[in-house]
N, C-alpha and C. Protein backbone atom coordinates (compact mmCIF):
# COMPACT_ATOMS: atom_id res chain seq x y z
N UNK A 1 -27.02 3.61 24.72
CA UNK A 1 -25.81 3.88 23.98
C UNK A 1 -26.14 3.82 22.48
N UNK A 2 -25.58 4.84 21.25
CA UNK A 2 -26.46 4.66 20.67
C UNK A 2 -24.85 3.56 19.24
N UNK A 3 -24.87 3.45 18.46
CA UNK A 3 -24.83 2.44 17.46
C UNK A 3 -23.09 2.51 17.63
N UNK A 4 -22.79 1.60 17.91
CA UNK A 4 -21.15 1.27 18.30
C UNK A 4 -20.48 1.02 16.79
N UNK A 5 -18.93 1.82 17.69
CA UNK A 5 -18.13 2.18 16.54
C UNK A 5 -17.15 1.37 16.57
N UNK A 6 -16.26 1.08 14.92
CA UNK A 6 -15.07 0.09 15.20
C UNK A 6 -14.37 1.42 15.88
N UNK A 7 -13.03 0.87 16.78
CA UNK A 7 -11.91 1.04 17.34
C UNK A 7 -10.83 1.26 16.02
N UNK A 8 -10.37 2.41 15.55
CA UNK A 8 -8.90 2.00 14.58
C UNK A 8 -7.91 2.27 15.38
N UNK A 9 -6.92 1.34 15.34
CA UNK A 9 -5.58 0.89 15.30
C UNK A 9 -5.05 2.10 15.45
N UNK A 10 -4.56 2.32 17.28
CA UNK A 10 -3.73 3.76 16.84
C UNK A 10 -2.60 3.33 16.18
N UNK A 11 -1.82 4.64 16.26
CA UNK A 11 -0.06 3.92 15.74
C UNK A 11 0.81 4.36 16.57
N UNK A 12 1.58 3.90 16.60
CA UNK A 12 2.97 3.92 17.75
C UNK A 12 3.90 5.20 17.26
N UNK A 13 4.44 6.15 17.72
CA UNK A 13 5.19 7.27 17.07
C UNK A 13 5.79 7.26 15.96
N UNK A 14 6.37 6.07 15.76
CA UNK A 14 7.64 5.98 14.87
C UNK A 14 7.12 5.32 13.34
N UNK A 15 5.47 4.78 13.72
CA UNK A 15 4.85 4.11 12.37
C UNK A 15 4.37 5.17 11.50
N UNK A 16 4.09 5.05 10.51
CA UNK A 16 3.18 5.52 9.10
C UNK A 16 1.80 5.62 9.21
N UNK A 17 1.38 6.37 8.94
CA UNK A 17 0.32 6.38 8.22
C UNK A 17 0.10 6.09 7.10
N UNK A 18 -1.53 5.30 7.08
CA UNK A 18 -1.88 4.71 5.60
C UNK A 18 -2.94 5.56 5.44
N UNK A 19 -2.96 6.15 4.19
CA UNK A 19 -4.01 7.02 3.44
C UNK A 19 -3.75 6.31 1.69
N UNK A 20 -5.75 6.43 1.48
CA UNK A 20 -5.61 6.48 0.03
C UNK A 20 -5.56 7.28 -0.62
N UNK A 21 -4.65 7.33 -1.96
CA UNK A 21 -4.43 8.14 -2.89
C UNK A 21 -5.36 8.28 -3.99
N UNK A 22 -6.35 6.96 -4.41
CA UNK A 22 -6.89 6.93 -5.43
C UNK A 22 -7.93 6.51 -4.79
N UNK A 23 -9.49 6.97 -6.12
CA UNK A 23 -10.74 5.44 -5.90
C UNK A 23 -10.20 4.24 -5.80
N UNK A 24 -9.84 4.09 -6.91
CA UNK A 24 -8.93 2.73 -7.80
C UNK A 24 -8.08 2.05 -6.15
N UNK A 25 -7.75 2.99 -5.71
CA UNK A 25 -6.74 1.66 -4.25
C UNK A 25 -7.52 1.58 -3.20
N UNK A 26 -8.39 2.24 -2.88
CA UNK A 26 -9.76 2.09 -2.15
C UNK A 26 -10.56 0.98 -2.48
N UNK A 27 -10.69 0.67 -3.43
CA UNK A 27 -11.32 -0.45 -4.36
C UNK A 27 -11.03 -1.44 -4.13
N UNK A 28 -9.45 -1.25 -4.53
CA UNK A 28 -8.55 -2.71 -4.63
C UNK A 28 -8.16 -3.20 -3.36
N UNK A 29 -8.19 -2.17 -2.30
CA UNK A 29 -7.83 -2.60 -0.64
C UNK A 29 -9.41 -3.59 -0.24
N UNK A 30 -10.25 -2.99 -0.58
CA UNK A 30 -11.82 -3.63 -0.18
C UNK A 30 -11.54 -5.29 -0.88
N UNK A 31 -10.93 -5.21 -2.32
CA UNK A 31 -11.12 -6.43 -2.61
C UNK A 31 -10.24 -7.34 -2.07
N UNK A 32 -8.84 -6.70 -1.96
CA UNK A 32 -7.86 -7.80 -1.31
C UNK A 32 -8.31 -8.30 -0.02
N UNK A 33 -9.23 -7.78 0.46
CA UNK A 33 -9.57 -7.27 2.13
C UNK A 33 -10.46 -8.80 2.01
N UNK A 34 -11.43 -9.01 0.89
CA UNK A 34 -12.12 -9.98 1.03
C UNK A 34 -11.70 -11.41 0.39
N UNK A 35 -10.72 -11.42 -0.32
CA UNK A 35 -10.05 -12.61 -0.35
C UNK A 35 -8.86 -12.88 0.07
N UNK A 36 -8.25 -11.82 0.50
CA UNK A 36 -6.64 -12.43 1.20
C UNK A 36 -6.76 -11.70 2.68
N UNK A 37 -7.28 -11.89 3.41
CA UNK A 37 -7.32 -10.77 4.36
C UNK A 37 -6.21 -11.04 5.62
N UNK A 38 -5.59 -12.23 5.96
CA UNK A 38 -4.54 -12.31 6.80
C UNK A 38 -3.34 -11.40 6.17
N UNK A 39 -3.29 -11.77 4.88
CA UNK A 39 -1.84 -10.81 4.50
C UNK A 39 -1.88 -10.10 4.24
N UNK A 40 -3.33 -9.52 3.79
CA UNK A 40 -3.23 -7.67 3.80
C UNK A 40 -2.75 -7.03 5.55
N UNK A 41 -3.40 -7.74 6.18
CA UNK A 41 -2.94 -7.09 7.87
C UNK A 41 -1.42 -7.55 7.97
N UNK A 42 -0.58 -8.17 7.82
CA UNK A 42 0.33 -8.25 7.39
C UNK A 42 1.25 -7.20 6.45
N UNK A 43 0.28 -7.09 5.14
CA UNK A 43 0.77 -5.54 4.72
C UNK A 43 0.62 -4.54 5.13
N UNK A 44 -0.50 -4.38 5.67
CA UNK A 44 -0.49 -3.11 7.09
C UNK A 44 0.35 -2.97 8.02
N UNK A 45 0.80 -4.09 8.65
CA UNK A 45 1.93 -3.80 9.81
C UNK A 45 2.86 -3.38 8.79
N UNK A 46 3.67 -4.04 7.93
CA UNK A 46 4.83 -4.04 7.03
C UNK A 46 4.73 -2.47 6.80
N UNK A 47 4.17 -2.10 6.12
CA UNK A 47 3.78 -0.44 5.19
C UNK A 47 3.96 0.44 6.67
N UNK A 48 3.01 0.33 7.81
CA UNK A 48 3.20 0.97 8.65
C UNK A 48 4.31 1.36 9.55
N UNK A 49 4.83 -0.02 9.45
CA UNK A 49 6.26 -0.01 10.11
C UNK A 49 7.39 0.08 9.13
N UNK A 50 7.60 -0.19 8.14
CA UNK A 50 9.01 -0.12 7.16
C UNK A 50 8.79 -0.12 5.80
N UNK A 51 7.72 0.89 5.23
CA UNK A 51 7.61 0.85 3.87
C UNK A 51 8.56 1.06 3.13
N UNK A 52 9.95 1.61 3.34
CA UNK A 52 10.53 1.72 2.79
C UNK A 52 12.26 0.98 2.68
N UNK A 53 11.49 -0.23 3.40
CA UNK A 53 12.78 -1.01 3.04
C UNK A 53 12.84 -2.09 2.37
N UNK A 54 13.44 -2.24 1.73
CA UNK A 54 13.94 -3.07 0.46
C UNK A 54 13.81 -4.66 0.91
N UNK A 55 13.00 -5.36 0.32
CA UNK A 55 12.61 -6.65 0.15
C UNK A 55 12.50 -7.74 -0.62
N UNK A 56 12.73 -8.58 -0.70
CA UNK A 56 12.09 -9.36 -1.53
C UNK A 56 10.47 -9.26 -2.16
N UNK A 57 9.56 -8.67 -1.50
CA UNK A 57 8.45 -8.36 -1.47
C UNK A 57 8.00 -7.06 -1.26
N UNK A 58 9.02 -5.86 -1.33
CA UNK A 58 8.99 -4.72 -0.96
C UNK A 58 10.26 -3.99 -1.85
N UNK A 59 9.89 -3.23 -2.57
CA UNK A 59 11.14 -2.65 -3.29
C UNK A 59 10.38 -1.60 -4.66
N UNK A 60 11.69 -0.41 -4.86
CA UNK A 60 11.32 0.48 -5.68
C UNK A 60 11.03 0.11 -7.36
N UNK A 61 9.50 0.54 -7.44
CA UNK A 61 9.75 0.10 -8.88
C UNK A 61 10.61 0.73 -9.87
N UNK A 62 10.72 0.57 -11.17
CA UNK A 62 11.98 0.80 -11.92
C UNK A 62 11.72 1.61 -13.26
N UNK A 63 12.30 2.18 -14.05
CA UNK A 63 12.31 3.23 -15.39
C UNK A 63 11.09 4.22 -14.93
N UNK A 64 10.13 4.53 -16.30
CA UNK A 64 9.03 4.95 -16.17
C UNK A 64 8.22 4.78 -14.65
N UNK A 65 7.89 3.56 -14.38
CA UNK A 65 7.09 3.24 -13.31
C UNK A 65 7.37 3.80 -12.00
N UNK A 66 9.10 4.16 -11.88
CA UNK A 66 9.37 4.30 -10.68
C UNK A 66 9.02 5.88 -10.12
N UNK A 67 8.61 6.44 -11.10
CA UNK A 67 8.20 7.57 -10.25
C UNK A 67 6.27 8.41 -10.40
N UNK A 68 6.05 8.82 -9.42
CA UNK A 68 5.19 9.47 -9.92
C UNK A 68 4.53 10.68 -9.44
N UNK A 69 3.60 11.87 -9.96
CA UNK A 69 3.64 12.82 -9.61
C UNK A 69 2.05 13.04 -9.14
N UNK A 70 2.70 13.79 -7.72
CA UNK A 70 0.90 14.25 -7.36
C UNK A 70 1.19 15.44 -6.99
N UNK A 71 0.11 16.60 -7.46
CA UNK A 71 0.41 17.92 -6.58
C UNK A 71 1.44 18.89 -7.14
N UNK A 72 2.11 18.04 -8.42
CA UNK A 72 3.32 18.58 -8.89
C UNK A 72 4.03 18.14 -8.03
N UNK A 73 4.45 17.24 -7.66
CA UNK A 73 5.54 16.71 -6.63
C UNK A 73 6.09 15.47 -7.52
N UNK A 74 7.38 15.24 -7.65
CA UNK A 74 7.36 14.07 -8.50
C UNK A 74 8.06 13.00 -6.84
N UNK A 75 7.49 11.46 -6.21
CA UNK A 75 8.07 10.78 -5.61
C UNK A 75 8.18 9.71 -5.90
N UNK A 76 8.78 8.85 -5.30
CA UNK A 76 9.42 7.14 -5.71
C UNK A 76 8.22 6.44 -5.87
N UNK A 77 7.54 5.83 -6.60
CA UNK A 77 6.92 4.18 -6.54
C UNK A 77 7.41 3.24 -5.95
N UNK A 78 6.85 2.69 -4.77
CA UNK A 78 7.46 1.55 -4.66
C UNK A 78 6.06 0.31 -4.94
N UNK A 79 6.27 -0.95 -4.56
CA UNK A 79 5.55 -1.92 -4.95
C UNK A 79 5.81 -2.93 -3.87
N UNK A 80 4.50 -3.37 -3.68
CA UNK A 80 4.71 -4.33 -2.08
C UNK A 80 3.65 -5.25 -2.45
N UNK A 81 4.16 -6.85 -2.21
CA UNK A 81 3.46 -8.08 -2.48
C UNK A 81 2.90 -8.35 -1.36
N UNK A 82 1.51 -8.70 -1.39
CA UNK A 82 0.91 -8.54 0.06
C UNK A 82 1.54 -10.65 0.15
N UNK A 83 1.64 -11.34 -0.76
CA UNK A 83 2.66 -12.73 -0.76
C UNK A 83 3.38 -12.74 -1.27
N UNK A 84 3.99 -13.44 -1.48
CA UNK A 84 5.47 -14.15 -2.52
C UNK A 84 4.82 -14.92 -3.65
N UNK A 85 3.91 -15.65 -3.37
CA UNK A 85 3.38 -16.30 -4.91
C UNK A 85 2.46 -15.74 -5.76
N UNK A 86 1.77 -14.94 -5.10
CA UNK A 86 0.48 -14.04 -5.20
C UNK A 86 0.66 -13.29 -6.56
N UNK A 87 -0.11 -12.80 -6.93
CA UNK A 87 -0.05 -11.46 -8.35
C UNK A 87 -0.57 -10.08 -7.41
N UNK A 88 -1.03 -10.16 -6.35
CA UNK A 88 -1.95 -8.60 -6.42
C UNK A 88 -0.40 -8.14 -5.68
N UNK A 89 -0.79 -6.53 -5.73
CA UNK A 89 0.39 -5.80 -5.54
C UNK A 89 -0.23 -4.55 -5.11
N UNK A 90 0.47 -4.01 -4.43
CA UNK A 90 0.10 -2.63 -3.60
C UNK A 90 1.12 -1.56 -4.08
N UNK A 91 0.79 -0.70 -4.75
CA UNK A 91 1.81 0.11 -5.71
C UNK A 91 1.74 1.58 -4.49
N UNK A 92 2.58 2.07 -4.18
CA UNK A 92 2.41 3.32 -3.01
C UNK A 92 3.80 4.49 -3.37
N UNK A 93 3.63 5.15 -2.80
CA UNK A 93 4.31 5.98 -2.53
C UNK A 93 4.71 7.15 -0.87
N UNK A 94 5.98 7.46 -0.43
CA UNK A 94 5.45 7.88 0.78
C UNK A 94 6.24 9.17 1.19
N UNK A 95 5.21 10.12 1.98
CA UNK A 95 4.95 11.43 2.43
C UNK A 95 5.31 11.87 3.19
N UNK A 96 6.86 12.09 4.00
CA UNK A 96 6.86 12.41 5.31
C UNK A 96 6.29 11.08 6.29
N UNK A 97 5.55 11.02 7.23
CA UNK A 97 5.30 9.57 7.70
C UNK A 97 3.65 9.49 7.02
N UNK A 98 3.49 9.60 5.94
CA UNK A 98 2.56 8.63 5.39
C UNK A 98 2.48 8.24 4.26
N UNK A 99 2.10 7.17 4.22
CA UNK A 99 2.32 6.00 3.10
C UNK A 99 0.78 6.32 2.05
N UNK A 100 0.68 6.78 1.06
CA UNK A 100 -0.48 6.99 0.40
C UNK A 100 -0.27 5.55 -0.46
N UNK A 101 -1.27 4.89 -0.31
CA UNK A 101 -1.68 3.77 -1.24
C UNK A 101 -2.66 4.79 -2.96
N UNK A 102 -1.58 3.94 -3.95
CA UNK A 102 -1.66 5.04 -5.38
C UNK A 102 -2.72 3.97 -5.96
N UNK A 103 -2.05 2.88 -6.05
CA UNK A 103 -3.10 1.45 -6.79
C UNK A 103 -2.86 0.49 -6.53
N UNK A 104 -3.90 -0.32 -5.77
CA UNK A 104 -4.31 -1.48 -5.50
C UNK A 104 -4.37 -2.75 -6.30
N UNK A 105 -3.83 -3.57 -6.71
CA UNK A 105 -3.86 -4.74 -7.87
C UNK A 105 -4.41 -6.37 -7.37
N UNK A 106 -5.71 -6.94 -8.16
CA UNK A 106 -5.58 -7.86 -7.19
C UNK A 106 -4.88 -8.71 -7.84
N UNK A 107 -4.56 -8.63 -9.13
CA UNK A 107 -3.72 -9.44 -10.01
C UNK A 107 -2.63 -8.95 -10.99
N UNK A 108 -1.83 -9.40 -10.74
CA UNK A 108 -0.40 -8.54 -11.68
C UNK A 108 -0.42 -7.37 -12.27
N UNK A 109 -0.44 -6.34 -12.40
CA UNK A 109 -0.59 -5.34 -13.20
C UNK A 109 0.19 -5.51 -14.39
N UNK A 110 -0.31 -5.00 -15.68
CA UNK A 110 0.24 -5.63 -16.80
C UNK A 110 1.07 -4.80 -17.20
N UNK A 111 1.45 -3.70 -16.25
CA UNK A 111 2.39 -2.76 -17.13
C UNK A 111 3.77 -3.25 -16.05
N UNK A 112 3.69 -4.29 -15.37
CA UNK A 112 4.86 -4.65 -14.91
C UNK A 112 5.34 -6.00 -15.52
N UNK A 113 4.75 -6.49 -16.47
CA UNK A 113 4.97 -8.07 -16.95
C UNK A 113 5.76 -7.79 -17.70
């Protein structure tokens, strides 16, 4: 048999897809991946199953920030705390059923302070 492969996570009909949008959230998923990694899978179920509902830890960002354009498409920003005490932040936007991760933060982004 020759060099074994991971298994990914199918998804259930009604979930999302996660795709990256940027290097930059590719980056920042690898890093959250290696120091917070229970609650990023946590933000994976969450994003996959209900990115778009309004949270304490899940919600549209606001003025400028809240929107942004790819493709010539202008759509919502939203922003998802992979914790509650935490600074990193998962900034996304979403496509029909998929959730494109835009930028990855492992610490506050400063254009939200």
């Amino acid at each position: 048999m020759s060099k074994s492969r991971r298994v990914e996570r199918p998804l259930k009909n009604a979930e999302y897809e996660i795709r990256f949008a940027s290097t930059q959230a590719r980056r920042g998923w690898t890093d959250l991946q290696a120091t917070m990694r229970n609650a990023l899978v946590d933000s994976w179920d969450f994003l996959t199953r209900s990115p778009l509902e309004t949270t304490p830890t899940n919600y549209r960002l606001k003025d400028v920030l809240g929107t942004v354009m790819r493709g010539g498409e202008s759509h919502e920003r939203w922003q998802h705390k992979p914790t509650r005490q935490g600074d990193a932040r998962i900034w996304f936007y979403v496509v029909g059923r998929v959730v494109y991760l835009e930028q990855v933060h492992t610490h506050h982004p400063n254009a939200t302070k």
